[in-house]
Protein backbone atom coordinates (compact mmCIF):
# COMPACT_ATOMS: atom_id res chain seq x y z
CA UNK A 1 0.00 0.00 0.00
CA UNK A 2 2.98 2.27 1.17
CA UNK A 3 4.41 1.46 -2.62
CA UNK A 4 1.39 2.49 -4.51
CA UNK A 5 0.56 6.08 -2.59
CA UNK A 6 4.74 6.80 -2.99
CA UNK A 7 4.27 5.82 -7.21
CA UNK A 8 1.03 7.92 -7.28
CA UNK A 9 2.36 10.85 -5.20
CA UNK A 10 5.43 10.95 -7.77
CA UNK A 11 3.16 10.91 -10.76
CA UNK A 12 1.30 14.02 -9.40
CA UNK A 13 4.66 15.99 -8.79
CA UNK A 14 5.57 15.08 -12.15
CA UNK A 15 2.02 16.21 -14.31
CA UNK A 16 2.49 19.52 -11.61
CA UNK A 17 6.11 19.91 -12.97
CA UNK A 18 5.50 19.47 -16.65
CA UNK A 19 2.46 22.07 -16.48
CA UNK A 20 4.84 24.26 -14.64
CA UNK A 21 7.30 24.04 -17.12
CA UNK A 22 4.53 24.30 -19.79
CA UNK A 23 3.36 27.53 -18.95
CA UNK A 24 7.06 28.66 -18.50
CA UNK A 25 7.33 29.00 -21.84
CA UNK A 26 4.58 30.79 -22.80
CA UNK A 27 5.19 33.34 -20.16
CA UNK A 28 8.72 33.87 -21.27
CA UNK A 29 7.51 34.32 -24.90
CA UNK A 30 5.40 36.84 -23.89
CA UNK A 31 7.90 38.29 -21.90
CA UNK A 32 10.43 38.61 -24.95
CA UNK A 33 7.41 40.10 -26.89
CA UNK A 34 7.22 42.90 -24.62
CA UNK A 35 10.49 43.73 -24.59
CA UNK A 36 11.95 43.62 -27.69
CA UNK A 37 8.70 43.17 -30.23
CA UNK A 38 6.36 45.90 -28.78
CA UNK A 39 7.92 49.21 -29.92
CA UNK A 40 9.10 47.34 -33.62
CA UNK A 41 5.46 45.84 -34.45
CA UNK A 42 3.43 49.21 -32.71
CA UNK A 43 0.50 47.41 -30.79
CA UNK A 44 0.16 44.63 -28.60
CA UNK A 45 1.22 41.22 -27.67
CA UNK A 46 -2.96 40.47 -28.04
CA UNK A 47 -2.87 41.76 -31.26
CA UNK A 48 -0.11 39.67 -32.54
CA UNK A 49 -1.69 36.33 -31.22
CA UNK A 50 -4.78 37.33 -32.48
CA UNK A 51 -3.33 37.62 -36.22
CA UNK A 52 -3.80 33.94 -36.30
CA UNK A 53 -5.69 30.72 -34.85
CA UNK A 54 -3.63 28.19 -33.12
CA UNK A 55 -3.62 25.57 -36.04
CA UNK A 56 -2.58 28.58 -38.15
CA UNK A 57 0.25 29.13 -36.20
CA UNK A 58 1.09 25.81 -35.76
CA UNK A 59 1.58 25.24 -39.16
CA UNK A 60 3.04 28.08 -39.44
CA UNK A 61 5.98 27.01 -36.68
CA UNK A 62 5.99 23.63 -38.48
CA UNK A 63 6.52 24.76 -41.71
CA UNK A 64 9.27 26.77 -41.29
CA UNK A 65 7.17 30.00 -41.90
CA UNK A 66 6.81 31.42 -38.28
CA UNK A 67 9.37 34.11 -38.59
CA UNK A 68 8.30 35.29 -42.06
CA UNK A 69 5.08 35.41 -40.91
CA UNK A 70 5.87 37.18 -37.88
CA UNK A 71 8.03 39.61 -40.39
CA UNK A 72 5.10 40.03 -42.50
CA UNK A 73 2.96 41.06 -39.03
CA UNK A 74 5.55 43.23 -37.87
CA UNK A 75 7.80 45.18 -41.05
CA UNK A 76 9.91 46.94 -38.72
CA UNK A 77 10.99 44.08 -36.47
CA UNK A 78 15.36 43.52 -37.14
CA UNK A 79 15.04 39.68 -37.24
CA UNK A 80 18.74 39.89 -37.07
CA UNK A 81 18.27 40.90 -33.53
CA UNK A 82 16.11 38.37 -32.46
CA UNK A 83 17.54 35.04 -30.80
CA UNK A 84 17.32 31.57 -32.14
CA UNK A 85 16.35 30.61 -28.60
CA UNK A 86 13.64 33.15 -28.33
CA UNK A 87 11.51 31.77 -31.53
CA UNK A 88 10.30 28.97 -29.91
CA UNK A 89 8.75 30.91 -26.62
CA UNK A 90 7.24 33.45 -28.83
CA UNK A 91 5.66 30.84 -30.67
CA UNK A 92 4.46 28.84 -27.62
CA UNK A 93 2.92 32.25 -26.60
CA UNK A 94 1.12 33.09 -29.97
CA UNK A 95 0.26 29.44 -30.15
CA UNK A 96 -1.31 29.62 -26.31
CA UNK A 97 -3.24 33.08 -27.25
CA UNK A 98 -4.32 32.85 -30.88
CA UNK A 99 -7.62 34.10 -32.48
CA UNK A 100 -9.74 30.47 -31.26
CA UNK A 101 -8.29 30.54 -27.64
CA UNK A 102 -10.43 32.03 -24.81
CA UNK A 103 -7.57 33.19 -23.16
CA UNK A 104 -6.41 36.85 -22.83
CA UNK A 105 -2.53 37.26 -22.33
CA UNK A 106 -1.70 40.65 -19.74
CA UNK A 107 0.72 42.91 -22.16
């Protein structure tokens, strides 16, 4: 009995520590579209997610298209400024917020 309640307690703090990390991402993404997309694209981090649904920008990110897209969306964004490692939290964050999802990001 002792067995079982230790396995299932360290499921839990595993599904608790994958959400955790999860949503992680999608703050950080809309962290790095505060600070260095803002001022470039001239309107929100709603706005942006909004341009799309979440299968668009999916298939966007799978495609290879996200940062033309995200060019296209914003003309006076210096992609030569942004970081490789950045393109994947600003996706997860346009991905989490698009046009279909109920939720409202806070920038």
């Amino acid at each position: 009995m002792k067995k079982l309640l230790f396995i299932i307690s360290i499921i839990i703090f595993t599904m608790i520590g994958v959400t955790t990390t999860i949503d992680a991402d999608i703050t950080k993404g809309q962290k790095i579209f505060k600070k260095n997309f803002r001022k470039a694209c001239r309107f929100s981090g709603v706005k942006f997610a909004r341009y799309h649904t979440q299968d668009e920008w999916k298939e966007l990110y799978k495609s290879d298209k996200f940062k033309e897209e995200v060019k296209k969306i914003c003309p006076r964004l210096k992609l030569e400024k942004i970081k490789d490692n950045w393109w994947l939290d600003l996706y997860d964050f346009a991905h989490e917020y698009g046009s279909d999802s109920l939720l409202i990001p806070n920038c």
